[in-house]
Protein backbone atom coordinates (compact mmCIF):
# COMPACT_ATOMS: atom_id res chain seq x y z
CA UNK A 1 -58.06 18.35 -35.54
CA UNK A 2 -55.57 21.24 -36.03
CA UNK A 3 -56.30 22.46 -32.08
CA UNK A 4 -55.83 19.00 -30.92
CA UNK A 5 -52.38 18.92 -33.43
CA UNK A 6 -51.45 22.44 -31.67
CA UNK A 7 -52.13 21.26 -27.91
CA UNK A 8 -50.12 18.13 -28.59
CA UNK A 9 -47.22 19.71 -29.46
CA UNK A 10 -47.31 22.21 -26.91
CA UNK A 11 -47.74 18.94 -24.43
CA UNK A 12 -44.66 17.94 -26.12
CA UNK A 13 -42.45 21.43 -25.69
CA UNK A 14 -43.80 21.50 -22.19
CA UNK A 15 -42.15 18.12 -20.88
CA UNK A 16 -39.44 18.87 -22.88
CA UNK A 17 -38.85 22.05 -20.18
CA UNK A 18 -39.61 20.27 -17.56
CA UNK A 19 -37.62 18.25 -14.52
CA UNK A 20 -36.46 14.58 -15.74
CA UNK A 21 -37.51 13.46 -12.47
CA UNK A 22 -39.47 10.08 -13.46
CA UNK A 23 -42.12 10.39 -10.61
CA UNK A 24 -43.00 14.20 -11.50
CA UNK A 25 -42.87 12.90 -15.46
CA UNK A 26 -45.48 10.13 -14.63
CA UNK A 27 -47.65 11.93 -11.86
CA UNK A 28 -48.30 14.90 -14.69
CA UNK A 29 -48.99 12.84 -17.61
CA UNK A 30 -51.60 10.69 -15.42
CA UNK A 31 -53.08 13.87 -14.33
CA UNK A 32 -53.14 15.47 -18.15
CA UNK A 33 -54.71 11.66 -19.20
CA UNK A 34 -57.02 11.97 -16.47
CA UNK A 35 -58.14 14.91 -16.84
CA UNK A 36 -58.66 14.40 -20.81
CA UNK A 37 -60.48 11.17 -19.89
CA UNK A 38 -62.84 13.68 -17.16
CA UNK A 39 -64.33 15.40 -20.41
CA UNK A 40 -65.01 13.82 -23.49
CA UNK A 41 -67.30 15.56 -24.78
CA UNK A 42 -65.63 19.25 -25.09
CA UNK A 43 -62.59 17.67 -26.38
CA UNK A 44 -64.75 16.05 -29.32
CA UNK A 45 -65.92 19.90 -30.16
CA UNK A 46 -69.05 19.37 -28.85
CA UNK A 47 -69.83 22.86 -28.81
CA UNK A 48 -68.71 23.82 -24.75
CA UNK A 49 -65.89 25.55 -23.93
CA UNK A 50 -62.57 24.95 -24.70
CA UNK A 51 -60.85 25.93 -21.89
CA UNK A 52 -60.32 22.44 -19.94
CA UNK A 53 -58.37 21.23 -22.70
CA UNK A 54 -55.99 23.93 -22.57
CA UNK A 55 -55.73 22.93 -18.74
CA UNK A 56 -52.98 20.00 -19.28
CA UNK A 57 -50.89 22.34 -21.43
CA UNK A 58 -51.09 25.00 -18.66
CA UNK A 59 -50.37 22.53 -15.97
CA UNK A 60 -47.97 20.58 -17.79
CA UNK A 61 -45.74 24.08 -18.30
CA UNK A 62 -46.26 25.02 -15.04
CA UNK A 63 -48.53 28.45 -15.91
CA UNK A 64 -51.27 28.58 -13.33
CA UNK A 65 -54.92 27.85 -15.13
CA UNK A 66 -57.51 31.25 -15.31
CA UNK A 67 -60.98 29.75 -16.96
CA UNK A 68 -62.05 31.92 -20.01
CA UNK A 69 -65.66 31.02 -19.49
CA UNK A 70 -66.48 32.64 -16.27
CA UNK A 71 -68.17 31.09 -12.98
CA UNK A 72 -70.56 28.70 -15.18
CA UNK A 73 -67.78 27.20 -16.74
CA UNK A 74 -65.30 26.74 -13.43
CA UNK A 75 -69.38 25.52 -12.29
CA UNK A 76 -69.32 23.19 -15.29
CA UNK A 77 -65.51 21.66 -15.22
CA UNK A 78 -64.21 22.50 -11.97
CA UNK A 79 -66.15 19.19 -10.27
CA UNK A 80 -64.22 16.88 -12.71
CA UNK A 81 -60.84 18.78 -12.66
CA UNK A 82 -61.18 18.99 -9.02
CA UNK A 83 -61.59 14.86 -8.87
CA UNK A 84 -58.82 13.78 -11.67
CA UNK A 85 -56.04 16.11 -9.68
CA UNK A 86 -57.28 14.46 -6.33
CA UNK A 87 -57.24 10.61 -8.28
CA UNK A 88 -53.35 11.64 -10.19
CA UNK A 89 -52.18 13.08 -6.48
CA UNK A 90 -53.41 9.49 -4.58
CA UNK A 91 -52.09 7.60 -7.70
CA UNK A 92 -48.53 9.14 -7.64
CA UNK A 93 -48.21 8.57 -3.40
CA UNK A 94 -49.23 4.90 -4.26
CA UNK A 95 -46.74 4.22 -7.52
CA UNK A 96 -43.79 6.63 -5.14
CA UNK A 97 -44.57 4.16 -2.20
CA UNK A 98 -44.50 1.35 -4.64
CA UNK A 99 -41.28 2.74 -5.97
CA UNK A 100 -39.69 2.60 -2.63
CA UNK A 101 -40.68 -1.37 -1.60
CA UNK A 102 -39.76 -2.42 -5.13
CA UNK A 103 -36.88 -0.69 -4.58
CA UNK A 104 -35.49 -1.83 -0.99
CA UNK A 105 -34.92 -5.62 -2.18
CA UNK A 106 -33.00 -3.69 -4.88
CA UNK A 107 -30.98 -1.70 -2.74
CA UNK A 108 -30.47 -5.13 -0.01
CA UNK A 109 -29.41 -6.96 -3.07
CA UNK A 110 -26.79 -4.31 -3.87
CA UNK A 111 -25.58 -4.19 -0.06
CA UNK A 112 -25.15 -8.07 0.15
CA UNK A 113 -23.18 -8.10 -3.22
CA UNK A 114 -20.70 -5.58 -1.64
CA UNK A 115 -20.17 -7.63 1.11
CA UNK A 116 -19.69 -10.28 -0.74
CA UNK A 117 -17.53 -8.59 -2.71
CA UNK A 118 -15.37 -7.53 0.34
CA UNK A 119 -15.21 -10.87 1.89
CA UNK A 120 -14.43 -12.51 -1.28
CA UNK A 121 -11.34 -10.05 -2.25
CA UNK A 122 -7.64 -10.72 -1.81
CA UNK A 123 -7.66 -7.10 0.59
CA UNK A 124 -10.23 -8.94 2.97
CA UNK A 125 -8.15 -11.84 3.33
CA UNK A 126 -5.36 -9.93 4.22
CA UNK A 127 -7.10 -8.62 6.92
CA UNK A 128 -6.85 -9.48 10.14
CA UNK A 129 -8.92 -9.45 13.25
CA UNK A 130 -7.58 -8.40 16.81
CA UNK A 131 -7.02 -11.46 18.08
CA UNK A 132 -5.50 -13.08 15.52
CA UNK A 133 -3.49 -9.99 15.27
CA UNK A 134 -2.03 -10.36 19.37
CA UNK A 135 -1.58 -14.22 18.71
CA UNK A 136 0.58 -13.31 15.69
CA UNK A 137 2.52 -10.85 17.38
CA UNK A 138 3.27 -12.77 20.28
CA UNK A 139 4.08 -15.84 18.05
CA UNK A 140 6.77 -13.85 16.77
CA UNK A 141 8.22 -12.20 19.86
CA UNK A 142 8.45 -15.95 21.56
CA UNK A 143 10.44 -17.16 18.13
CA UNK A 144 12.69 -13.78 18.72
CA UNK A 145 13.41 -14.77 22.56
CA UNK A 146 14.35 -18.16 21.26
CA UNK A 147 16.90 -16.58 18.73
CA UNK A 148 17.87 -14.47 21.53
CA UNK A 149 18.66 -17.41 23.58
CA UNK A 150 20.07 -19.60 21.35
CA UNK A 151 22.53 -16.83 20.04
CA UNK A 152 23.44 -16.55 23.98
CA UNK A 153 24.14 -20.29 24.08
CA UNK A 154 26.57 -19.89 21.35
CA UNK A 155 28.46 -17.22 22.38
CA UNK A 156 28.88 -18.97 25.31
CA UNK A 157 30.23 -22.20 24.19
CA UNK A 158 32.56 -19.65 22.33
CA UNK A 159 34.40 -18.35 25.47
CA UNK A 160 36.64 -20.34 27.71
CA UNK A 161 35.44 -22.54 30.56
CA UNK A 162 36.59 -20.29 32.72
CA UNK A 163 34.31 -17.71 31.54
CA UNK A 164 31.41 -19.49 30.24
CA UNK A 165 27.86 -19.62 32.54
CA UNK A 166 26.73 -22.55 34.51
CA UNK A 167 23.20 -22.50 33.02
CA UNK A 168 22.10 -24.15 29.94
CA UNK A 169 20.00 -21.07 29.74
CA UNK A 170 22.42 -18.17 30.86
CA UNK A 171 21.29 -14.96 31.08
CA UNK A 172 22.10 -12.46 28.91
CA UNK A 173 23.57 -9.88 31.57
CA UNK A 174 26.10 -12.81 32.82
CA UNK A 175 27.16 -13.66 29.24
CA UNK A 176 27.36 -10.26 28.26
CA UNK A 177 29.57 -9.36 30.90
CA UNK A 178 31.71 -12.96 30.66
CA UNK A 179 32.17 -11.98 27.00
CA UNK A 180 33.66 -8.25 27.57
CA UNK A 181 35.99 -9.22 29.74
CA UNK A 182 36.86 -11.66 27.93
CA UNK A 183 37.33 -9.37 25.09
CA UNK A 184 39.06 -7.03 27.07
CA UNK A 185 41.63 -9.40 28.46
CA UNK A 186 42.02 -10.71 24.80
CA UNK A 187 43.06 -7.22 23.48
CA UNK A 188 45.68 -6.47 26.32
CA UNK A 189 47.52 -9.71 25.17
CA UNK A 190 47.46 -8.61 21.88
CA UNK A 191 48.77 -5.24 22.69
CA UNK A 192 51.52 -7.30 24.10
CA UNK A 193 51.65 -9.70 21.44
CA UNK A 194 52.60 -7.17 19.18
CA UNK A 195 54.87 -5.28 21.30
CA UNK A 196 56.81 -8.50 21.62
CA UNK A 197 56.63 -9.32 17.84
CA UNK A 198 58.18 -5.58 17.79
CA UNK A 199 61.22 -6.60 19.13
CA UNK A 200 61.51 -9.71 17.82
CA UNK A 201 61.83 -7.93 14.74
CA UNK A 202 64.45 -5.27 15.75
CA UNK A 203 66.47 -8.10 17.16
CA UNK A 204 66.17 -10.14 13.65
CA UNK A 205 67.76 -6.65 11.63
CA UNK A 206 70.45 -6.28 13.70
CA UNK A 207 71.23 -9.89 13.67
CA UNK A 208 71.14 -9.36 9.56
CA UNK A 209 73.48 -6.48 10.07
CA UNK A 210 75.80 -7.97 12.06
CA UNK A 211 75.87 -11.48 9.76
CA UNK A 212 76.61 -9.42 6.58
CA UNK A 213 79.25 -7.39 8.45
CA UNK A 214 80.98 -10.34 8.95
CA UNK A 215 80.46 -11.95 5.90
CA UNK A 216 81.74 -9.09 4.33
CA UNK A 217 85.31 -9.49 6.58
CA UNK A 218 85.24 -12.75 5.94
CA UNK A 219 85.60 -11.90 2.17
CA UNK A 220 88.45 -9.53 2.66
CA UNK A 221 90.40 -12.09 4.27
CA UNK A 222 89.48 -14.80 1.99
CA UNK A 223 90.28 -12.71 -0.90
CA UNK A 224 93.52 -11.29 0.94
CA UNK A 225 94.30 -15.20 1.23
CA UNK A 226 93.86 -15.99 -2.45
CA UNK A 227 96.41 -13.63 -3.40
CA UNK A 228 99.19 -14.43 -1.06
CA UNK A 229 98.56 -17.78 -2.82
CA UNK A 230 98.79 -16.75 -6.03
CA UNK A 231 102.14 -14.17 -5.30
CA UNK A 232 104.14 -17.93 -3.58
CA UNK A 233 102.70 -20.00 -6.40
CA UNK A 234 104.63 -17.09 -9.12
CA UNK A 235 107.66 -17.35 -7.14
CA UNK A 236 107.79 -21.08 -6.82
CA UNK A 237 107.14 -21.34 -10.41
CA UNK A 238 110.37 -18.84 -10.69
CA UNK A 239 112.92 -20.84 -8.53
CA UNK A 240 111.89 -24.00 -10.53
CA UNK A 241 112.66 -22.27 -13.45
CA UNK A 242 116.30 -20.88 -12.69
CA UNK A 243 116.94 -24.47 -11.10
CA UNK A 244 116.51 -26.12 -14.10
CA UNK A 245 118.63 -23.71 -16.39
């Protein structure tokens, strides 16, 4: 009981050290079960050698197995050793095989969810394909020739009917050009315009000058006039006067 206590925990340390890879964990503790289930009777203490049952604790640390009991005992144990590590190896390429086809409906699940996933999300929908994409775009260049045209159709209405275009659809070269020379002939008369309004102007201040001149002789004389008034209205006043005395 003590041995068995002592081999146990070394089992113990021993996958404690060694990968956490779950199909190396399994395939070494079938192999240690199988080959404690190989040999009964010398792990009972049935009086042979105890060197098989130090075998899983070698094999579990990784420490390569030398028999203590010579050629009769590799003669004695090697046969079932020999067939549980042949049984563990064909049992581990079966559960690693099962592993994998229990696994590919796993990983085909997890591929359909993601496209799901994609198709379902507010990104995807955004998303475009390539002909949608060339429909769109030429969707809005046909709405932008339309504003082109219709903005030509107004400015032509705008001009005179001497410069507007025939077409209901005129061109934009022939508005274009009806339009700045238009413009052109429209800023000569202004230059005039306000050449003329320029003189107008000087004419109006000298006028001004001229009116307030004369306004201002007109005052003289009125004034001039008021007082010659006033000097034979004194000297009437004076001959009435003496006449009466």
């Amino acid at each position: 009981m003590p041995r068995q206590q002592q081999q146990q925990k070394q089992l113990r340390k021993g996958n404690r050290s060694i990968i956490r890879d779950p199909i190396v964990t399994r395939s070494r503790s079938q192999l240690n079960v199988a080959s404690c289930d190989a040999v009964p009777s010398h792990a009972s203490g049935s009086g042979g050698p105890h060197d098989y049952l130090e075998l899983g604790s070698q094999a579990t640390l990784g420490a390569p197995y030398f028999p203590m009991g010579g050629l009769s005992s590799f003669r004695q144990h090697g046969q079932p050793v020999l067939a549980a590590a042949s049984w563990a190896i064909s049992h581990v390429k079966s559960s690693e095989s099962e592993t994998r086809e229990s696994a590919d409906p796993v990983i085909r699940a997890r591929a359909h969810e993601k496209v799901a996933w994609a198709i379902s999300s507010p990104k995807a929908k955004h998303q475009m394909t390539e002909e949608e994409r060339k429909r769109r775009n030429a969707d809005k260049a046909q709405k932008k020739r339309d504003r082109d045209v219709e903005d030509r159709v107004r400015l032509n209405n705008v001009l005179p009917e001497d410069r507007q275009a025939v077409l209901d659809r005129p061109g934009p070269v022939e508005v274009m050009r009806n339009a700045i020379e238009y413009i052109i002939e429209l800023r000569s008369e202004c230059v005039d315009l306000r050449a003329e309004l320029h003189r107008e102007q000087e004419t109006n201040r000298v006028i001004r000058i001229l009116i307030g001149a004369q306004e201002t002789e007109v005052n003289s004389r009125a004034s001039d006039c008021i007082l010659e008034m006033q000097e034979e209205i004194r000297s009437l006043r004076a001959r009435l006067s003496g006449q009466s005395t």
